[in-house]
Protein backbone atom coordinates (compact mmCIF):
# COMPACT_ATOMS: atom_id res chain seq x y z
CA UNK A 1 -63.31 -47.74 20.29
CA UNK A 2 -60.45 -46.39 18.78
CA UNK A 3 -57.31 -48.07 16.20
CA UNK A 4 -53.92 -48.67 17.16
CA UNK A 5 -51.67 -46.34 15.47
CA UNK A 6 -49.18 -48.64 13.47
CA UNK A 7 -45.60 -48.72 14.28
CA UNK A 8 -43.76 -47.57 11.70
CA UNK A 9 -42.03 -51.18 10.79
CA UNK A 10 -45.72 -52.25 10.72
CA UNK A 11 -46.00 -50.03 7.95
CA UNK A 12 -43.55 -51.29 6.54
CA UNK A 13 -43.84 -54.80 6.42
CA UNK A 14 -47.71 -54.12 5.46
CA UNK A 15 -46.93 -52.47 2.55
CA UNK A 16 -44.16 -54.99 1.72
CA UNK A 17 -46.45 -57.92 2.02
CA UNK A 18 -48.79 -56.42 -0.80
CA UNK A 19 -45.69 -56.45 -3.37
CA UNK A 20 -41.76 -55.81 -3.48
CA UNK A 21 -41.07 -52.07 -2.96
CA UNK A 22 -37.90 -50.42 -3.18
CA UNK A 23 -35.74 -48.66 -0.51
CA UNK A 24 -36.82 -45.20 -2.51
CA UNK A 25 -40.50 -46.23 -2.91
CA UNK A 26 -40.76 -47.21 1.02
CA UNK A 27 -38.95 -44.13 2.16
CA UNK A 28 -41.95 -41.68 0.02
CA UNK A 29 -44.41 -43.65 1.45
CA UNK A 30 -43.10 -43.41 5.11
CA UNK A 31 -42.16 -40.16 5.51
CA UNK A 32 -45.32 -38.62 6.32
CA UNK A 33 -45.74 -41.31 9.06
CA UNK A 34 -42.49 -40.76 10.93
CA UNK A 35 -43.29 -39.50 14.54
CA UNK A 36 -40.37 -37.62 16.92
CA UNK A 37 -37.84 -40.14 17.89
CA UNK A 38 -38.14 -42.43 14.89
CA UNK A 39 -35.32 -43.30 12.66
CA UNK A 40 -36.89 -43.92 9.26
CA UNK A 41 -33.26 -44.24 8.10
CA UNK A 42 -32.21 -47.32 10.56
CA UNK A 43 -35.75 -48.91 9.96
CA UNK A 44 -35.10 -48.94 6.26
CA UNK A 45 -31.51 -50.54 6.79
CA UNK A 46 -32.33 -53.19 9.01
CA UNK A 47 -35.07 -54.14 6.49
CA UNK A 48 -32.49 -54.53 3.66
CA UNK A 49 -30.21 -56.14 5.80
CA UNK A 50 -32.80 -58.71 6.83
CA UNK A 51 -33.66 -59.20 3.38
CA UNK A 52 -37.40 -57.74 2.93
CA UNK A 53 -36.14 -54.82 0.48
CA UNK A 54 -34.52 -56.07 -2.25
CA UNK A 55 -33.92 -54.38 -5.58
CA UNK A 56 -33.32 -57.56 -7.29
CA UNK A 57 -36.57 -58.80 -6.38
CA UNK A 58 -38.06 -55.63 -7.53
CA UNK A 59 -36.47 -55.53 -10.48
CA UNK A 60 -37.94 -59.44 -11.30
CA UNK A 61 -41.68 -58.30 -9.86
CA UNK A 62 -41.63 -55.36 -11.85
CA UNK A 63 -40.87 -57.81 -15.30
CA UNK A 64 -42.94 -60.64 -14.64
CA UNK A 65 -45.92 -58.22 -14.01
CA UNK A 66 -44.96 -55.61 -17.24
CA UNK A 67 -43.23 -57.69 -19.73
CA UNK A 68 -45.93 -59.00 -21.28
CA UNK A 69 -47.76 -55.94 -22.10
CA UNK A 70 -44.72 -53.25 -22.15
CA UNK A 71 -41.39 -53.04 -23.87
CA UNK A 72 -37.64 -52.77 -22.55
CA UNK A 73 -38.14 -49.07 -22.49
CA UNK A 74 -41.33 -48.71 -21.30
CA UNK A 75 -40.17 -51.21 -18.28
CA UNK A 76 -36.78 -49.73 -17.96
CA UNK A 77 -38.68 -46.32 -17.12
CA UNK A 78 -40.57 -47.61 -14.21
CA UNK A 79 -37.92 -49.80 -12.99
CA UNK A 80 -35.99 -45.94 -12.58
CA UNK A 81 -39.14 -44.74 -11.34
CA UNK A 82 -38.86 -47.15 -8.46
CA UNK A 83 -35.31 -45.90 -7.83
CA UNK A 84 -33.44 -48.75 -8.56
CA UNK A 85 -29.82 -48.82 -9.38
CA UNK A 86 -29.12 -47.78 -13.01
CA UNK A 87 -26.90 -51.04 -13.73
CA UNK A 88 -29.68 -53.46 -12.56
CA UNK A 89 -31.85 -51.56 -14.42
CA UNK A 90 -29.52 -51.60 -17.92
CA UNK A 91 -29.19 -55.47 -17.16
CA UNK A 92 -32.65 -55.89 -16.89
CA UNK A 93 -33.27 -53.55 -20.14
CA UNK A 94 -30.48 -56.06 -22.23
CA UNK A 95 -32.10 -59.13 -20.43
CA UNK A 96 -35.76 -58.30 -21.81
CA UNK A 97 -34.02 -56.99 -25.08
CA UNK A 98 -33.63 -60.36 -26.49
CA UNK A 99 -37.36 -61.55 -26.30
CA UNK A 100 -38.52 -57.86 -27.61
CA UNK A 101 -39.47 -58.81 -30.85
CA UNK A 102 -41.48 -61.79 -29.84
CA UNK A 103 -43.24 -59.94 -26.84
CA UNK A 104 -44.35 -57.01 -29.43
CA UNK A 105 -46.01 -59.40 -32.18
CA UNK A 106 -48.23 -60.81 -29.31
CA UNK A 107 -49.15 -57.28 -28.15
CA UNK A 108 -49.85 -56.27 -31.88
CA UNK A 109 -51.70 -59.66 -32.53
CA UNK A 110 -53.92 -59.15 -28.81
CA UNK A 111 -54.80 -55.81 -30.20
CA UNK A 112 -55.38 -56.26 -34.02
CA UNK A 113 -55.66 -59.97 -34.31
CA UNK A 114 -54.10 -61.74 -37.25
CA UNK A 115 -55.43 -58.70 -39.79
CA UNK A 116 -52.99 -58.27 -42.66
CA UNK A 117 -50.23 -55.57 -42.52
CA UNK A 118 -51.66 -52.01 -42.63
CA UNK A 119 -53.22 -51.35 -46.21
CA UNK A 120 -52.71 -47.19 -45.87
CA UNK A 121 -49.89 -45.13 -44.49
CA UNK A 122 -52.11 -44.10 -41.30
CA UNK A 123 -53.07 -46.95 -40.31
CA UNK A 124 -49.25 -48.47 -39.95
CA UNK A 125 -48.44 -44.90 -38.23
CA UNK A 126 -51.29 -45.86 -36.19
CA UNK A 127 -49.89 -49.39 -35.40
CA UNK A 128 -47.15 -48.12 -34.62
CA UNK A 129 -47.87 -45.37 -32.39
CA UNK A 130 -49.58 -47.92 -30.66
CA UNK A 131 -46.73 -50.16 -29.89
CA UNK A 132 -43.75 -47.41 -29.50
CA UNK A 133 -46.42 -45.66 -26.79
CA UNK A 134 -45.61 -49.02 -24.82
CA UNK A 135 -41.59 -48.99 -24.86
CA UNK A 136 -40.92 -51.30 -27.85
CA UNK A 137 -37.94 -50.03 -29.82
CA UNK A 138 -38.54 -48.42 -33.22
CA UNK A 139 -36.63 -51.05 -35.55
CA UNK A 140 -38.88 -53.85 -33.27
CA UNK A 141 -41.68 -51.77 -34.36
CA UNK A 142 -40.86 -51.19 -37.76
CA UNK A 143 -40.28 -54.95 -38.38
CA UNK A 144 -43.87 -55.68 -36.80
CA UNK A 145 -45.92 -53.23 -38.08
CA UNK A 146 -44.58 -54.46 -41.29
CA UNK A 147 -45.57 -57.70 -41.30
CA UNK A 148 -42.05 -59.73 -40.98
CA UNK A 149 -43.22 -62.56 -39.16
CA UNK A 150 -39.88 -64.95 -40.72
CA UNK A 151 -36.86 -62.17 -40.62
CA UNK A 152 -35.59 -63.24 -37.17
């Protein structure tokens, strides 16, 4: 009893139905499946044009699943990693700009709790290592690390 290879839309739409994937993102993982008289390229366009790849919607999966946990950087990066257009992924980076602050000082409470500011000089280069290694910007950083909880 043997499987059924998969057409290559099957492919496709399976791997679309797990989460939003990019044009760029589908193409990698296709390639390797294309057989002789396939058009990976025509595939890929009448998906778009039917409206199952959509960098929009990628760009919006990508935030509700990062922002939490990650900065505008740090989600800017793997929204360019995905391939995505650079000016969706500069409005996205501006859009998530604006709650930066707010997302960082849960991320620094989740991981040290509601401790004082850092008593020695390594232990705020520690803090802060911690939260510029997930994308927040330095003066977002700065302003947690040290403790500003009213200077909005």
């Amino acid at each position: 009893m043997g499987f059924a290879r998969l057409s290559l839309k099957a492919r496709a739409l399976r791997l679309l139905a797990q989460r939003e994937h990019s044009r760029s993102e589908l193409q990698a993982k296709l390639e390797r499946h294309v057989q002789e008289g396939e058009d990976l390229g025509a595939l890929l366009d009448a998906l778009q044009a039917q409206g199952f790849i959509d960098a929009a919607r990628v760009a919006e999966s990508v935030v509700h699943r990062r922002a939490a946990r990650f900065g505008a950087q740090r989600v800017a990066q793997e929204l360019r990693r995905k391939g995505l257009d650079e000016d969706l992924v500069r409005a996205t980076a501006a859009q998530l700009a604006g709650t930066e602050l707010e997302r960082a000082r849960a991320v620094w409470r989740q991981r040290y709790g509601n401790a004082p500011a850092a008593a020695t000089p390594q232990e705020r280069a520690r803090q802060m290592r911690f939260l510029a290694a997930r994308g927040f910007a330095a003066d977002v950083v700065r302003r947690v690390v040290q403790g500003g909880e009213d200077d909005e």
